[in-house]
Protein backbone atom coordinates (compact mmCIF):
# COMPACT_ATOMS: atom_id res chain seq x y z
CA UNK A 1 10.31 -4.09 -8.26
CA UNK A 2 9.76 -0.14 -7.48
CA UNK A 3 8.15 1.93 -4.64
CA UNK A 4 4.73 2.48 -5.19
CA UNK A 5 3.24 6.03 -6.16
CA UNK A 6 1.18 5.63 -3.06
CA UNK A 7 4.60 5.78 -1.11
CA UNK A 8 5.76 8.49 -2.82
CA UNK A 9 2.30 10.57 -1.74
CA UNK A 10 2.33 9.63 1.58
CA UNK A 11 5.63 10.78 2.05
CA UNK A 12 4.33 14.09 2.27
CA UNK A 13 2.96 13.38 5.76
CA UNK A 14 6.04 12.42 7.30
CA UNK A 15 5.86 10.99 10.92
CA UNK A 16 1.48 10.82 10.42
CA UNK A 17 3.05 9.33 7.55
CA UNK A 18 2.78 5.63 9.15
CA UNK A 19 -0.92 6.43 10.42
CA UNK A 20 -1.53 7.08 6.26
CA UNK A 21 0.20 4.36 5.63
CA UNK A 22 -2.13 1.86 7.84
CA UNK A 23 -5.11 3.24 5.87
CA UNK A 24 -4.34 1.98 2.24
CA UNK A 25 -5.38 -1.13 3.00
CA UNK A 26 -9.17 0.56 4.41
CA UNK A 27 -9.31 2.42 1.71
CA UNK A 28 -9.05 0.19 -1.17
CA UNK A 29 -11.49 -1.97 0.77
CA UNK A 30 -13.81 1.39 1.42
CA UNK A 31 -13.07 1.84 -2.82
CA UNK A 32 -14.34 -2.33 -3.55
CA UNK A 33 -17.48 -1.61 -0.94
CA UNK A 34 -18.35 1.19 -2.94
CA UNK A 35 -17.82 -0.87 -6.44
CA UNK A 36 -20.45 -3.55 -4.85
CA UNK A 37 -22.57 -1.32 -3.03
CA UNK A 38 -23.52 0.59 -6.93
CA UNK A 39 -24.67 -2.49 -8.42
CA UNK A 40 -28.10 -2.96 -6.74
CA UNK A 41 -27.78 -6.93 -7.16
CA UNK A 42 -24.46 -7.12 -5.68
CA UNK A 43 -25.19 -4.96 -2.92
CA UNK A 44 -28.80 -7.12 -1.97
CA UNK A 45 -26.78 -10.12 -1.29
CA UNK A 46 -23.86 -8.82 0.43
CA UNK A 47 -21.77 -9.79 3.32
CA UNK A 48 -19.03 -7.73 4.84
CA UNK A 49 -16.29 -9.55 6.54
CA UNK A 50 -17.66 -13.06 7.92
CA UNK A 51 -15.81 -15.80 8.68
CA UNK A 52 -15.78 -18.32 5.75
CA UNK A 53 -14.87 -22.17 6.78
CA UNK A 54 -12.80 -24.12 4.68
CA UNK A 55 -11.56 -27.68 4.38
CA UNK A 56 -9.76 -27.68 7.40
CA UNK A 57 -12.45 -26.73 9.60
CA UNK A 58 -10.45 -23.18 10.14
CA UNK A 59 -12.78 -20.02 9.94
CA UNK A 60 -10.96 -17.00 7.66
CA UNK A 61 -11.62 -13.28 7.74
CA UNK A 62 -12.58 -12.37 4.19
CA UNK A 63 -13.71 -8.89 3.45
CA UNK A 64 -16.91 -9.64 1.47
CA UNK A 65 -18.94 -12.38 0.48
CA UNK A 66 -22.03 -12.57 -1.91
CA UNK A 67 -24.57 -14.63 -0.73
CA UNK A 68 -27.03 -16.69 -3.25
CA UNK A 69 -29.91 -15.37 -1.62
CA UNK A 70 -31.42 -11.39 -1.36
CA UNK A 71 -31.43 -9.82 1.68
CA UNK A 72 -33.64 -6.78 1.61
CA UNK A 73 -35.53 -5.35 4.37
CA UNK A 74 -39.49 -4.78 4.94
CA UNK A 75 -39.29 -1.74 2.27
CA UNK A 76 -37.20 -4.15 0.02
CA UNK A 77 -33.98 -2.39 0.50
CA UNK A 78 -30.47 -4.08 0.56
CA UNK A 79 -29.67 -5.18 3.86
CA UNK A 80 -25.91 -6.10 4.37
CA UNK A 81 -25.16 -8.86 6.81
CA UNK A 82 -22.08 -8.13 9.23
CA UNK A 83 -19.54 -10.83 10.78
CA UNK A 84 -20.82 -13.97 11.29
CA UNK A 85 -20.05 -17.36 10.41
CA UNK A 86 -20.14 -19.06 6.49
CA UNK A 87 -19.61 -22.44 7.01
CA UNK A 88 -21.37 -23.92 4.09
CA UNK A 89 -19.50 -22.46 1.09
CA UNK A 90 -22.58 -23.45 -1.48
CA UNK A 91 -24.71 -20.58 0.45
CA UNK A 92 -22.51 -17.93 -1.72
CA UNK A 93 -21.09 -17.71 -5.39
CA UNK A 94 -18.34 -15.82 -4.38
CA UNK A 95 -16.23 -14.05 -1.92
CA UNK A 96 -13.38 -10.93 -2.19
CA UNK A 97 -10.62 -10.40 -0.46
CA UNK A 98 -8.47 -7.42 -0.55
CA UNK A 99 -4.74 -6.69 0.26
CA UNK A 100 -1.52 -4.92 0.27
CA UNK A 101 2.09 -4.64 0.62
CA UNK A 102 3.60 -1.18 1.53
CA UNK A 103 7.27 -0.09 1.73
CA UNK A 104 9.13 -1.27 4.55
CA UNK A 105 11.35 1.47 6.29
CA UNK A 106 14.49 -0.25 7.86
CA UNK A 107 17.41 0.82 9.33
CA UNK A 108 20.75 0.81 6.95
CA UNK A 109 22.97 -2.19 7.65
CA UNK A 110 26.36 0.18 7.03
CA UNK A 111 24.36 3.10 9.46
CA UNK A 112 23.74 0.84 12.57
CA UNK A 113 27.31 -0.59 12.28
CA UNK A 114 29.13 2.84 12.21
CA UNK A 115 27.70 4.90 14.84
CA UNK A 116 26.73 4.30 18.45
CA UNK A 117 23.00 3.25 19.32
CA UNK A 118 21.56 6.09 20.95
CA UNK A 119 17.73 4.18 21.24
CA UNK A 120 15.75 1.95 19.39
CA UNK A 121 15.03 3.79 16.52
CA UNK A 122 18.08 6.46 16.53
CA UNK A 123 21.91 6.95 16.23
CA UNK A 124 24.45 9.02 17.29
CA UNK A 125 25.87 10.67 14.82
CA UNK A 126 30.05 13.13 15.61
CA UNK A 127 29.90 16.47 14.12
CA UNK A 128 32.12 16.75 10.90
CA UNK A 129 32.67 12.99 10.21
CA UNK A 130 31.99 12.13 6.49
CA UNK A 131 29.27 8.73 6.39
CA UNK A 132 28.34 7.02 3.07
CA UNK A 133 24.67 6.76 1.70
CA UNK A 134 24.88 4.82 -1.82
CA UNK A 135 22.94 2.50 -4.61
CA UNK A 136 24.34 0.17 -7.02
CA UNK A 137 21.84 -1.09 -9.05
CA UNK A 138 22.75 -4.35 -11.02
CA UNK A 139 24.08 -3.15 -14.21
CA UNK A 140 23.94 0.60 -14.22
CA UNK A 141 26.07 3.22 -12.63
CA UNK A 142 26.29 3.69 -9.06
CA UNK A 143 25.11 6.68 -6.96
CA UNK A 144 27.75 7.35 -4.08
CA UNK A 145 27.12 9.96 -1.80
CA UNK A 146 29.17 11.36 1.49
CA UNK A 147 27.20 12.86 3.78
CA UNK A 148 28.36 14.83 6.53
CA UNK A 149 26.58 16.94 9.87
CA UNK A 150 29.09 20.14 9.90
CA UNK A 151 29.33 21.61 13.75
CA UNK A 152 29.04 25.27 14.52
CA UNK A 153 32.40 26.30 14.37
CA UNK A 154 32.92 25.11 10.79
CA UNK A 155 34.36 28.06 9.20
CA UNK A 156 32.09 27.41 6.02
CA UNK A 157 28.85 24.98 6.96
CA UNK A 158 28.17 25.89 10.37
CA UNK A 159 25.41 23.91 12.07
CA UNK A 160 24.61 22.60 7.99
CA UNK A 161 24.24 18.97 6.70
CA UNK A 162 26.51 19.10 3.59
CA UNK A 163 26.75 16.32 1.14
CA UNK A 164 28.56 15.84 -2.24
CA UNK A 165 28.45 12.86 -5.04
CA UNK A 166 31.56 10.94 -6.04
CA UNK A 167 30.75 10.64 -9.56
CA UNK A 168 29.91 14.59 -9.84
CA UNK A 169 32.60 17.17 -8.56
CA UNK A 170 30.10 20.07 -9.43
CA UNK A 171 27.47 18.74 -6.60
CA UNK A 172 26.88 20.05 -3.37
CA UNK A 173 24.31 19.95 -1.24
CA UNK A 174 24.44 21.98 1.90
CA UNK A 175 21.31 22.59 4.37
CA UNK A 176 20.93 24.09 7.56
CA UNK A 177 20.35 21.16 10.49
CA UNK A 178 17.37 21.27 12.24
CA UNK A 179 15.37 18.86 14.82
CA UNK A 180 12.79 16.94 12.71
CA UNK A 181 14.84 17.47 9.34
CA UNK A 182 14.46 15.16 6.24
CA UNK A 183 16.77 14.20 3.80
CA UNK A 184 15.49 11.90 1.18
CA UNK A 185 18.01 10.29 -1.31
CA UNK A 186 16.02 8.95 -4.73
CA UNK A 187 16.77 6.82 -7.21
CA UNK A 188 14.67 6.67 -10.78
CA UNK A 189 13.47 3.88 -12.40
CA UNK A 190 15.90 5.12 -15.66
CA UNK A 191 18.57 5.39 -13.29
CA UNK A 192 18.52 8.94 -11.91
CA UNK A 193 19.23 10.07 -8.69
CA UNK A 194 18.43 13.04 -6.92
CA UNK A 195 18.77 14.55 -3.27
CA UNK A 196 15.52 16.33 -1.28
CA UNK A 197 15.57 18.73 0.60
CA UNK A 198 13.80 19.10 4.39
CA UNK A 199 11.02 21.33 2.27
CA UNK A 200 10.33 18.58 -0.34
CA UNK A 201 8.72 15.35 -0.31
CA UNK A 202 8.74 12.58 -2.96
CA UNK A 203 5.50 14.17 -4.34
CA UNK A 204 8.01 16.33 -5.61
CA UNK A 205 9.65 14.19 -8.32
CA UNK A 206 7.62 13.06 -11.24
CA UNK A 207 9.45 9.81 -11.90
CA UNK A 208 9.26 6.07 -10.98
CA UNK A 209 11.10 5.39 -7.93
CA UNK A 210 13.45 2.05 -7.60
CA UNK A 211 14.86 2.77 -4.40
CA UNK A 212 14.71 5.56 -2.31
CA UNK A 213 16.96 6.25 1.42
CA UNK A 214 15.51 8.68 4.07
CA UNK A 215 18.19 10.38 6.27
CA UNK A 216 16.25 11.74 9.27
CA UNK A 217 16.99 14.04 12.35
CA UNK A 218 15.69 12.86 15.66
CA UNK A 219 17.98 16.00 17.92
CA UNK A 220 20.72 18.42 17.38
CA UNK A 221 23.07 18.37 20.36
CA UNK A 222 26.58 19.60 21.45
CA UNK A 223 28.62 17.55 20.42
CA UNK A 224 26.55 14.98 18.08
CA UNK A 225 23.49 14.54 16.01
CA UNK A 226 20.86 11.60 16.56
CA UNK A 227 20.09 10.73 13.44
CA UNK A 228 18.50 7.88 11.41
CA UNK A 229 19.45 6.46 7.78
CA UNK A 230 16.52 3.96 6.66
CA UNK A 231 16.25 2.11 3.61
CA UNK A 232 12.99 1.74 1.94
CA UNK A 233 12.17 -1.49 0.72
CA UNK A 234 8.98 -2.88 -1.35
CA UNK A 235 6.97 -5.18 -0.33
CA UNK A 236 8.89 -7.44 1.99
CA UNK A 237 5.26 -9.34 2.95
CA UNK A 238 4.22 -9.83 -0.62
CA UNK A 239 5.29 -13.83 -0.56
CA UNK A 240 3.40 -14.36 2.88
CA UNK A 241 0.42 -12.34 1.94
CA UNK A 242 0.05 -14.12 -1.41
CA UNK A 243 0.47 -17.57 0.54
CA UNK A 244 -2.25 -16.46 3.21
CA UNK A 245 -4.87 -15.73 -0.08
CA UNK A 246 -3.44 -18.64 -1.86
CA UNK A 247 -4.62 -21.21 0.49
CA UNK A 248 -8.23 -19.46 1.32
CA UNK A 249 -9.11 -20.19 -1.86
CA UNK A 250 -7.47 -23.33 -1.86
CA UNK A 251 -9.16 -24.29 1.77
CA UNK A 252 -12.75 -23.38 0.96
CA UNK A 253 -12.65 -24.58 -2.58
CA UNK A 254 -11.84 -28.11 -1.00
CA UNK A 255 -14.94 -28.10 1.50
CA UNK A 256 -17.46 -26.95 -1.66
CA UNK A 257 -16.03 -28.96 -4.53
CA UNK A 258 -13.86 -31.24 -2.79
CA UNK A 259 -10.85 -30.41 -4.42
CA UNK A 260 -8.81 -27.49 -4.66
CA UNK A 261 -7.83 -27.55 -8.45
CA UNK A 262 -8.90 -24.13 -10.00
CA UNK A 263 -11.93 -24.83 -12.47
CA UNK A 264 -11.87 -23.91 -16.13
CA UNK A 265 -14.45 -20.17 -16.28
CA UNK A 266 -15.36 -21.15 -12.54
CA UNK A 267 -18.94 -19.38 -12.11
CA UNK A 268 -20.17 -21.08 -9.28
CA UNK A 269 -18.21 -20.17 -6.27
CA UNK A 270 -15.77 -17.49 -7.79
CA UNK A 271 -12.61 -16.63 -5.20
CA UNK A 272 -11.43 -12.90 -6.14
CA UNK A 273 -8.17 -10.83 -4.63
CA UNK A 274 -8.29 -7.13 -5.06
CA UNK A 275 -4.53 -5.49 -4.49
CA UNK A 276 -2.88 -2.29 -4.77
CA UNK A 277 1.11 -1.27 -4.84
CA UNK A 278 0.79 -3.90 -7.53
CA UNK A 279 4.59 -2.63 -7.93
CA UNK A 280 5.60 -4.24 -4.45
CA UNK A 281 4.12 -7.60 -5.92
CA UNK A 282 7.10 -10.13 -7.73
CA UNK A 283 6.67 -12.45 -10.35
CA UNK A 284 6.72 -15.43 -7.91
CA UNK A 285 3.86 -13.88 -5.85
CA UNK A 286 1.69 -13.21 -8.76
CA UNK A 287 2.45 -16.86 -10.46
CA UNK A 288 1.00 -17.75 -6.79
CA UNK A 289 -2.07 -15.93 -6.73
CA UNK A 290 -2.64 -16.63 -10.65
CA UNK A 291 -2.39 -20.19 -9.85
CA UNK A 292 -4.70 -20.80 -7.12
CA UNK A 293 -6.95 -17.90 -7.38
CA UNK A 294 -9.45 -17.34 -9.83
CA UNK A 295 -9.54 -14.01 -10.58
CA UNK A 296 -7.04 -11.67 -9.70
CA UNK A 297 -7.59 -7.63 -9.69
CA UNK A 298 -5.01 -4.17 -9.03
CA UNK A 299 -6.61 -1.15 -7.88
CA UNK A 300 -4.27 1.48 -9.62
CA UNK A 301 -1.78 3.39 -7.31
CA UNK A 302 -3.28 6.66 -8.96
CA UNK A 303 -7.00 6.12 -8.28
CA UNK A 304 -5.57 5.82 -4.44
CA UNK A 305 -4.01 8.63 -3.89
CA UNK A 306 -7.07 10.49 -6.02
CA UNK A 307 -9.00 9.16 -3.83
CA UNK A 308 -6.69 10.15 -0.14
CA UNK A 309 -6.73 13.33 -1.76
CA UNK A 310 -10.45 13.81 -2.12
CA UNK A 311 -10.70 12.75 1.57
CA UNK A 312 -7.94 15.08 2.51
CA UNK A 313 -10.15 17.89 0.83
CA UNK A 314 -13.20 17.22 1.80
CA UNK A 315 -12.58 16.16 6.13
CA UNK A 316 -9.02 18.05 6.70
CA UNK A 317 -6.76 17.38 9.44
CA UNK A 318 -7.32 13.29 10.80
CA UNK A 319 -9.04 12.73 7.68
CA UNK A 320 -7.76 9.25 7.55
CA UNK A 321 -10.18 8.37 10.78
CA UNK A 322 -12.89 8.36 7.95
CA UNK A 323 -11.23 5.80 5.83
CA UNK A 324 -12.92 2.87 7.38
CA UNK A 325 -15.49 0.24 5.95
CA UNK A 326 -17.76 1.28 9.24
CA UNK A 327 -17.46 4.98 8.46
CA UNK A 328 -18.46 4.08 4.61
CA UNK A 329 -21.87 2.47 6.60
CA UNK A 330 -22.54 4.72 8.89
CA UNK A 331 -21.74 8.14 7.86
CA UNK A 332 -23.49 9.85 4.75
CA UNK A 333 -20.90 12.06 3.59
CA UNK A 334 -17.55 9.25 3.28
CA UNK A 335 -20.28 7.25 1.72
CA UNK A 336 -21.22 9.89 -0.82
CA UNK A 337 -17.60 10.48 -1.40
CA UNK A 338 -16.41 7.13 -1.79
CA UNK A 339 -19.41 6.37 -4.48
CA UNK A 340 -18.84 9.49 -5.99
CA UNK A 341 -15.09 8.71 -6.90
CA UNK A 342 -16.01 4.87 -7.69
CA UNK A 343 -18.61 6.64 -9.96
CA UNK A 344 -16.53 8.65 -11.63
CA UNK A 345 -15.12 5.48 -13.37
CA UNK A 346 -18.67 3.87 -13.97
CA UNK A 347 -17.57 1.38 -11.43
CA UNK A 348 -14.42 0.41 -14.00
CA UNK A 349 -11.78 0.30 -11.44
CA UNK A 350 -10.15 -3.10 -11.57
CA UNK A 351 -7.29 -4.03 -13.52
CA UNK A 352 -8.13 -7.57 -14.69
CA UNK A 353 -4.54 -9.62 -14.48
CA UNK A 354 -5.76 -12.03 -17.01
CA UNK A 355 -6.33 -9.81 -19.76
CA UNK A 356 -4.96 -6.17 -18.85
CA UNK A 357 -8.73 -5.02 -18.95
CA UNK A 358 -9.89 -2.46 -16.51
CA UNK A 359 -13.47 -3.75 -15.64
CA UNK A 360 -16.47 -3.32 -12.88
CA UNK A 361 -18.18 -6.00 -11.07
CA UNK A 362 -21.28 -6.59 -11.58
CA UNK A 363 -24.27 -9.60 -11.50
CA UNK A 364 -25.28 -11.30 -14.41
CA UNK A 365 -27.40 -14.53 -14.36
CA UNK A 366 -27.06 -14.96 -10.80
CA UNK A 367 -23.23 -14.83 -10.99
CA UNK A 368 -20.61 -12.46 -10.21
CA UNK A 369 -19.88 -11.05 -13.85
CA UNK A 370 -16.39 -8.46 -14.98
CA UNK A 371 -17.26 -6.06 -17.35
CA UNK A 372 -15.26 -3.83 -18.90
């Protein structure tokens, strides 16, 4: 498994980094509403995140469910239901869920042991004392790196973060240190690895990443440096999150058919999972969701970041307060936008995991229907 290309874009944000972070979720679920909400039959019988009862009498959260009847208004426009209760599953032929699994940033294990807490999140680091940062990936070379926080009388670094690479006498890194500083240490998925700067980001690197460490500078004092190392890990959640969709299915499939085998071309209640960072996802998660879901779907990590991008443009600064599945209902222009890039692909933004198809959804003899 690799970091995701989302990661690698919202690395650019640094600390509002996490705030970006908390909206890929919204806005692959602003990018399906948009997908239903262009096909006029889909978007007549739609509702957005009730709570569907399964089997065992517990109520779930999905994101959207399509109802068997119309629901239009006095002019005969769409008119989506919000919240609510589904407990009788034969009432809808299908329901979507969407979800993710980001990169995890935790502290290094070698990091925390070697130098003295100075908070929760934060180290202290001595002034001209050598610490390892390093990846050995099974079966290929390692990457060993010494990193070291030079203090202002060093005759040749002063007040610089210098680092050099065990196998390769001719590097050498050397920045000055500064409060809020960023050192990001990469590795490719071929096996290359490469050392940021506090100017660069990973949108800087057009590679795959495998692994990537993130050296950061909390203060610059006297005599030390707080620092953090993290390690950046994808998709720790992926097992629990497929579980959680897993049994949904599983759970409301029992109360409408009374069993919770899958059905051969199921057509009459249809249980869908939308996900993104498909990278974060391992084999065991997806034999999971393949096995007890019926159709499975990846929203590709490009068409996200196209689409943060687009929003960046178009609402600046705190743009991400407009990724929202309210803010797709109830304001004109992230509506407009969000159909507009949906549009752009005809709707055809779903990576069918059965066949490797990229498809739209779409209503065909009053059943949900993938197109591609």
């Amino acid at each position: 498994m690799g970091l995701s290309d989302v990661f690698k874009y919202i690395s650019h944000f640094r600390h509002a980094g996490h705030q970006v972070g908390r909206k890929i979720g919204d806005m692959l679920e602003v990018l399906t509403y948009a997908a239903i909400v262009r096909e006029p039959d889909l978007h007549s019988r739609l509702q957005v995140e009730p709570k569907l009862f399964g089997f065992s009498d517990a109520g779930h959260k999905v994101e959207f469910t399509l109802l068997n009847e119309e629901q239009l208004d006095k002019n005969g426009n769409p008119q989506v239901r919000n919240g609510g209760e589904i407990k009788d599953p034969g009432t809808i032929f299908a329901f979507i869920e969407c979800k993710k699994v980001g990169v995890e940033q935790t502290v290094n294990t070698r990091f925390k042991k070697d130098f003295i807490k100075h908070n929760n999140k934060s180290f202290k680091v001595p002034f001209d004392t050598y610490f390892p940062v390093s990846f050995a990936p099974r079966g290929e070379e390692s990457h060993s790196y010494e990193v070291m926080f030079c203090s202002q009388n060093d005759p040749k670094h002063p007040h610089e973060i210098i680092i050099r690479k065990l196998q390769n006498d001719d590097f050498h890194f050397a920045e000055k240190i500064t409060k809020d500083a960023r050192i990001i240490f990469t590795l490719s998925d071929e096996n290359i690895s490469e050392v940021l700067g506090n100017s660069q980001s990973l949108r800087d690197v057009n590679y795959s990443l495998n692994n990537c460490k993130i050296l950061e500078v909390v203060a610059v004092n006297n005599d030390n440096v707080i620092a953090l190392l993290n390690d950046c890990l994808p998709g720790p959640q992926t097992p629990e999150k497929a579980k959680q969709s897993s049994f949904v299915a599983l759970d409301v499939r029992k109360r409408r058919f009374n069993s919770c085998d899958k059905r051969e071309n199921e057509n009459t209640l249809i249980s869908v999972l939308v996900l993104t960072e498909f990278s974060h996802w391992e084999q065991k998660s997806q034999n999971m969701i393949k096995a007890y879901i019926d159709k499975n779907f990846v929203v590709s990590d490009s068409l996200i970041v196209d689409a943060f991008t687009k929003f960046e443009e178009a609402f600046g600064e705190g743009f991400y307060e407009k990724v929202t599945k309210s803010s797709f209902e109830n304001d004109k222009d992230v509506r407009e936008l969000a159909l507009k890039i949906v549009n752009e692909y005809e709707g055809k933004i779903f990576l069918d995991l059965d066949d490797n198809k990229v498809k739209k959804f779409t209503f065909v003899n009053g059943q949900l229907a993938f197109i591609s």
